[in-house]
N, C-alpha and C. Protein backbone atom coordinates (compact mmCIF):
# COMPACT_ATOMS: atom_id res chain seq x y z
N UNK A 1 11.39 33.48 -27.34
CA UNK A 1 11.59 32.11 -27.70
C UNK A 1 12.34 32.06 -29.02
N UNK A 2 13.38 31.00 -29.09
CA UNK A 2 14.04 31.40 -30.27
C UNK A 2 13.39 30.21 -31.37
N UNK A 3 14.01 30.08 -32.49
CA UNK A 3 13.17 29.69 -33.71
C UNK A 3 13.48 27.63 -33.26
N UNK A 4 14.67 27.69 -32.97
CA UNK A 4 14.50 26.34 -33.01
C UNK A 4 13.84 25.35 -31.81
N UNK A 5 13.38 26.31 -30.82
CA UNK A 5 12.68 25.77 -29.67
C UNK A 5 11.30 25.68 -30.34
N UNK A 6 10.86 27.14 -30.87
CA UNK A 6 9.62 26.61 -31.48
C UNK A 6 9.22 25.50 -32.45
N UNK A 7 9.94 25.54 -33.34
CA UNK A 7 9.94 24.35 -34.20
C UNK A 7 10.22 22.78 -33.43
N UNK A 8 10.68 22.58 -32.18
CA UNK A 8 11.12 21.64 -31.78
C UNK A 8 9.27 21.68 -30.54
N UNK A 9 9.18 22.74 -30.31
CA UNK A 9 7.53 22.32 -29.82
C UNK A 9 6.41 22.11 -30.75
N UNK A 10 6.82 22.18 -31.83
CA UNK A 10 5.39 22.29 -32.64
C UNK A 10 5.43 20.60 -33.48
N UNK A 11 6.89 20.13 -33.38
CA UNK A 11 7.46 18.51 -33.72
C UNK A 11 7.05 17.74 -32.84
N UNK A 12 6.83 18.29 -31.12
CA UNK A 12 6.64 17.43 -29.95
C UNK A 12 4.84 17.69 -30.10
N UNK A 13 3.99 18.45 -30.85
CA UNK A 13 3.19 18.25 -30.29
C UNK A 13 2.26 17.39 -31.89
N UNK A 14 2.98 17.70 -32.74
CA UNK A 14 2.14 16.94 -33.99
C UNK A 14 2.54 15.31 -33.58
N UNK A 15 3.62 14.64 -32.91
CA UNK A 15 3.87 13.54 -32.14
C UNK A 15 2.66 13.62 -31.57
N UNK A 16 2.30 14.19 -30.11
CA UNK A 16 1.70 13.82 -29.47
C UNK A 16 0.12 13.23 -30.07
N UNK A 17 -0.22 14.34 -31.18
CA UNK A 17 -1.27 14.38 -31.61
C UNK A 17 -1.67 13.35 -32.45
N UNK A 18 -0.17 12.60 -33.39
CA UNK A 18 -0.06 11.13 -33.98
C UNK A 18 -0.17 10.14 -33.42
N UNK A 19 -0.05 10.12 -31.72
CA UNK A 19 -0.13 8.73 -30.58
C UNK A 19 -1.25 8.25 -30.55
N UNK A 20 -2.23 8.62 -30.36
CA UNK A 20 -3.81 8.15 -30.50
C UNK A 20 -3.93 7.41 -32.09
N UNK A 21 -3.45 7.80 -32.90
CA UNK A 21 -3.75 7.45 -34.42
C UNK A 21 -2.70 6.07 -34.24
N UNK A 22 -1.52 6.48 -34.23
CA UNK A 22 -0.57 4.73 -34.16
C UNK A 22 -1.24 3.63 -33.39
N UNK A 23 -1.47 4.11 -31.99
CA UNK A 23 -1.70 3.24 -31.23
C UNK A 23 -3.39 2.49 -31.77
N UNK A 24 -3.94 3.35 -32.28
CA UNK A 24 -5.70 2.58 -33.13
C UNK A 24 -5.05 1.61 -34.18
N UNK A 25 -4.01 1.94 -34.85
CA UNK A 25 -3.48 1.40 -36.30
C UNK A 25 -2.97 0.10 -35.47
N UNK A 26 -1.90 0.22 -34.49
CA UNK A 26 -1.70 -0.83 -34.28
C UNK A 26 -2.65 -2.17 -33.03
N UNK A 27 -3.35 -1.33 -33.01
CA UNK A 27 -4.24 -2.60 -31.81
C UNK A 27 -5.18 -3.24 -33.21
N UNK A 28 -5.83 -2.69 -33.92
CA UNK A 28 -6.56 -2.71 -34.86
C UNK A 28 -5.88 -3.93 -35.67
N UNK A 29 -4.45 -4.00 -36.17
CA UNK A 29 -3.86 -4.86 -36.61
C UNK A 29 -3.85 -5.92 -36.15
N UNK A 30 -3.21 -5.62 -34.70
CA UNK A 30 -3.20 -7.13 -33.92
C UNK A 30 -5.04 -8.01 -33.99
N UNK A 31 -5.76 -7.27 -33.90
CA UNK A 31 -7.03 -7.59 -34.15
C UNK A 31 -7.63 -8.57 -35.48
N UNK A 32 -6.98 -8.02 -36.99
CA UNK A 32 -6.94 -8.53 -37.88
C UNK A 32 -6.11 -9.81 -38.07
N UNK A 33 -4.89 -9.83 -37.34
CA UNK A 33 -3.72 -10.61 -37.08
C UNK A 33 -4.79 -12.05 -36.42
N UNK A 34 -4.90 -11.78 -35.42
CA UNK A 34 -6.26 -12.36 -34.72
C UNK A 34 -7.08 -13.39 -35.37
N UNK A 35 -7.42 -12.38 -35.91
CA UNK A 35 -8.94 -13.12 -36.86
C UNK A 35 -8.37 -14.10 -38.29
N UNK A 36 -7.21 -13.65 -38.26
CA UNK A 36 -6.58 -14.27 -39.62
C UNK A 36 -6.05 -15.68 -39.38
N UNK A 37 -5.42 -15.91 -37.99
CA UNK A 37 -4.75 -16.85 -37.48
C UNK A 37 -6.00 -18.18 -37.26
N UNK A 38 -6.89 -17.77 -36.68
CA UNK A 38 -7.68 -18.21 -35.99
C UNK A 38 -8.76 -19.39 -37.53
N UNK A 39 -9.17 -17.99 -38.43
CA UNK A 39 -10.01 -18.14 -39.78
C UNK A 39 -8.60 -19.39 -40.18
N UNK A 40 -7.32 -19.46 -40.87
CA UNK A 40 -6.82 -20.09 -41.57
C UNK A 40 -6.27 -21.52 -40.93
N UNK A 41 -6.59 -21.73 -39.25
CA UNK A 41 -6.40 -23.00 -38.40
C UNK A 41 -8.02 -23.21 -38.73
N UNK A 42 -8.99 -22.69 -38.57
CA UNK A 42 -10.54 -23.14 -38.40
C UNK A 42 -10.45 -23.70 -40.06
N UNK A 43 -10.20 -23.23 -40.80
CA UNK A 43 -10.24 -23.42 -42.31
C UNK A 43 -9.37 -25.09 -42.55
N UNK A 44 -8.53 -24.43 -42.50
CA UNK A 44 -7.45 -26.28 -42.50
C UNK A 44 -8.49 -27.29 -42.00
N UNK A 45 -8.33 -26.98 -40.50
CA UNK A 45 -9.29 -27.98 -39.65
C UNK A 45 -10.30 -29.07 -40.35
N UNK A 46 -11.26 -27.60 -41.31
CA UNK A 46 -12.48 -28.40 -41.68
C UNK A 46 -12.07 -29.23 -43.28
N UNK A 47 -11.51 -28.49 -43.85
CA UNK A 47 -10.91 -29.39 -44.75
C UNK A 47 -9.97 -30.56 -44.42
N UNK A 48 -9.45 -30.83 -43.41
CA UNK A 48 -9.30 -32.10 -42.85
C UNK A 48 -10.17 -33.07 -42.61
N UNK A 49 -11.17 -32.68 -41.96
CA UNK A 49 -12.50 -32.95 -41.50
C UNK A 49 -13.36 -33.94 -42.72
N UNK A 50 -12.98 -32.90 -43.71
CA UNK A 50 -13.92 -32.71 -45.09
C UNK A 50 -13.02 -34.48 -45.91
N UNK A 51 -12.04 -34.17 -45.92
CA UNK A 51 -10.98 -34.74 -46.32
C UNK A 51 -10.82 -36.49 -46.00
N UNK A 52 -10.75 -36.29 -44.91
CA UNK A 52 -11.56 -37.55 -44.09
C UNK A 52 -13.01 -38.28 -44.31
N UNK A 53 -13.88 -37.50 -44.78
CA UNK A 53 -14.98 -37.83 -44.34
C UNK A 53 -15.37 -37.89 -42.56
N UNK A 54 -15.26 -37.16 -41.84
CA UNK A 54 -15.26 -37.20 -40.59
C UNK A 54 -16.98 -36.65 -40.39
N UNK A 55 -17.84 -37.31 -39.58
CA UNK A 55 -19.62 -37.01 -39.21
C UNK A 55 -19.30 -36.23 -38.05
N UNK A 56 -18.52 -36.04 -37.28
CA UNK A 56 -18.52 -35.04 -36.12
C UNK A 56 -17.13 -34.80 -36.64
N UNK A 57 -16.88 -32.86 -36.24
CA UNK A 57 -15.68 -32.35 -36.79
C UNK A 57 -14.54 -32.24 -35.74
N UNK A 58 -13.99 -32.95 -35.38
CA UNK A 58 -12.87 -32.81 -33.85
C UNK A 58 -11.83 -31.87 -34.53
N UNK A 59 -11.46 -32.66 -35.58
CA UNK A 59 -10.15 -31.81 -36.08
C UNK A 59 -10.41 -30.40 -35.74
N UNK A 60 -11.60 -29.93 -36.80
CA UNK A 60 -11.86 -28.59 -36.90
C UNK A 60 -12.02 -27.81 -35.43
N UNK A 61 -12.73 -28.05 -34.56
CA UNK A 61 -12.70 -28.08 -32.98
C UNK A 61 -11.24 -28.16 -32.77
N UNK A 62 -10.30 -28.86 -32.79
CA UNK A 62 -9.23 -28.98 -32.08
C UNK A 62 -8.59 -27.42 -32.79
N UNK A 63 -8.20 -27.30 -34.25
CA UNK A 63 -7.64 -26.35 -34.62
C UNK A 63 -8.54 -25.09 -34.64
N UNK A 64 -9.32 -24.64 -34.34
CA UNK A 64 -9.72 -23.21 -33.56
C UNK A 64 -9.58 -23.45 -32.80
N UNK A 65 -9.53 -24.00 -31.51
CA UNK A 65 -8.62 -23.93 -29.90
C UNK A 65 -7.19 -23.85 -30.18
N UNK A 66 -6.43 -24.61 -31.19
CA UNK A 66 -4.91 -24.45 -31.71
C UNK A 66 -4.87 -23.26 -32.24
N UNK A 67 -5.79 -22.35 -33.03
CA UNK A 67 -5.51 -20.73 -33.36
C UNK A 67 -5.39 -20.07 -32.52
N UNK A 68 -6.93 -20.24 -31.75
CA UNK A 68 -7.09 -18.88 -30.66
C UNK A 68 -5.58 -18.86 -29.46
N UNK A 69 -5.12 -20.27 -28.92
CA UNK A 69 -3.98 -20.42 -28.26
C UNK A 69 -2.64 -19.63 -29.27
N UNK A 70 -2.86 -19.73 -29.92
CA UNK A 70 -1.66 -19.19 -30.89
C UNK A 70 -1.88 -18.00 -31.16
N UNK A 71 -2.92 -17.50 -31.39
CA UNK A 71 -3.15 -16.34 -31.67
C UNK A 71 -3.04 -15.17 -30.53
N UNK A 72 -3.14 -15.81 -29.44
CA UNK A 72 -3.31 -15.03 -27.77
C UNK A 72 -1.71 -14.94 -27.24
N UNK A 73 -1.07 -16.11 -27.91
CA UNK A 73 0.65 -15.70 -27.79
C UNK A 73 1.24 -15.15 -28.56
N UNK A 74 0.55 -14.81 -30.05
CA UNK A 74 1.08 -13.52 -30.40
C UNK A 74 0.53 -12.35 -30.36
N UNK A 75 -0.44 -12.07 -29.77
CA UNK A 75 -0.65 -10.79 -28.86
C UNK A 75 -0.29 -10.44 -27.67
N UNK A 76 0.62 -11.26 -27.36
CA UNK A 76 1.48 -11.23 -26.37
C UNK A 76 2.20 -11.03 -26.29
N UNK A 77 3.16 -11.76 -27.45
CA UNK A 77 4.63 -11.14 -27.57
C UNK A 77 4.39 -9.88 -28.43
N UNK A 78 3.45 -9.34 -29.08
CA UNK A 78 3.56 -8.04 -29.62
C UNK A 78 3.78 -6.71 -28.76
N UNK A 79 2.53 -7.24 -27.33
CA UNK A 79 2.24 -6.33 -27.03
C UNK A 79 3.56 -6.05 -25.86
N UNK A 80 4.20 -7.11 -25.40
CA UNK A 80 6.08 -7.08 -24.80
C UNK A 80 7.11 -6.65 -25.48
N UNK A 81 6.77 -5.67 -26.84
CA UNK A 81 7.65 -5.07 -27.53
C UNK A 81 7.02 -3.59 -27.04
């Protein structure tokens, strides 16, 4: 085996061995991505809510259904890259 085949298997396999690690880093993100979208529409919401004086919170209700919908289309288009 000559030197640059080896070196070119030992590049293909520290890759292989990095795929499990990217792919945790990046689902993990989208996860945080997630929770961030979701927390800063639920957040607005209630300070609308708050803002208003509102006794039942619709706003806040409406914008966590407006995150999680938003948030589920960009784990969507992430995951179509």
């Amino acid at each position: 085996m000559h030197q640059s085949d080896e070196n070119s298997d030992r590049k293909d396999e520290a890759r292989n061995e990095n795929q499990p690690l990217k792919s945790y880093a990046r689902y993990t993100g989208m996860a945080f991505q997630m929770m961030g979208i979701i927390a800063v529409f639920a957040f607005a919401g209630y300070k609308i809510d708050e803002w208003y004086g509102h006794k039942v919170q619709w706003v806040t209700a409406l914008a966590c259904v407006l995150g999680v919908c938003l948030s589920i289309y960009q784990i969507i288009r992430q995951l179509k890259e």
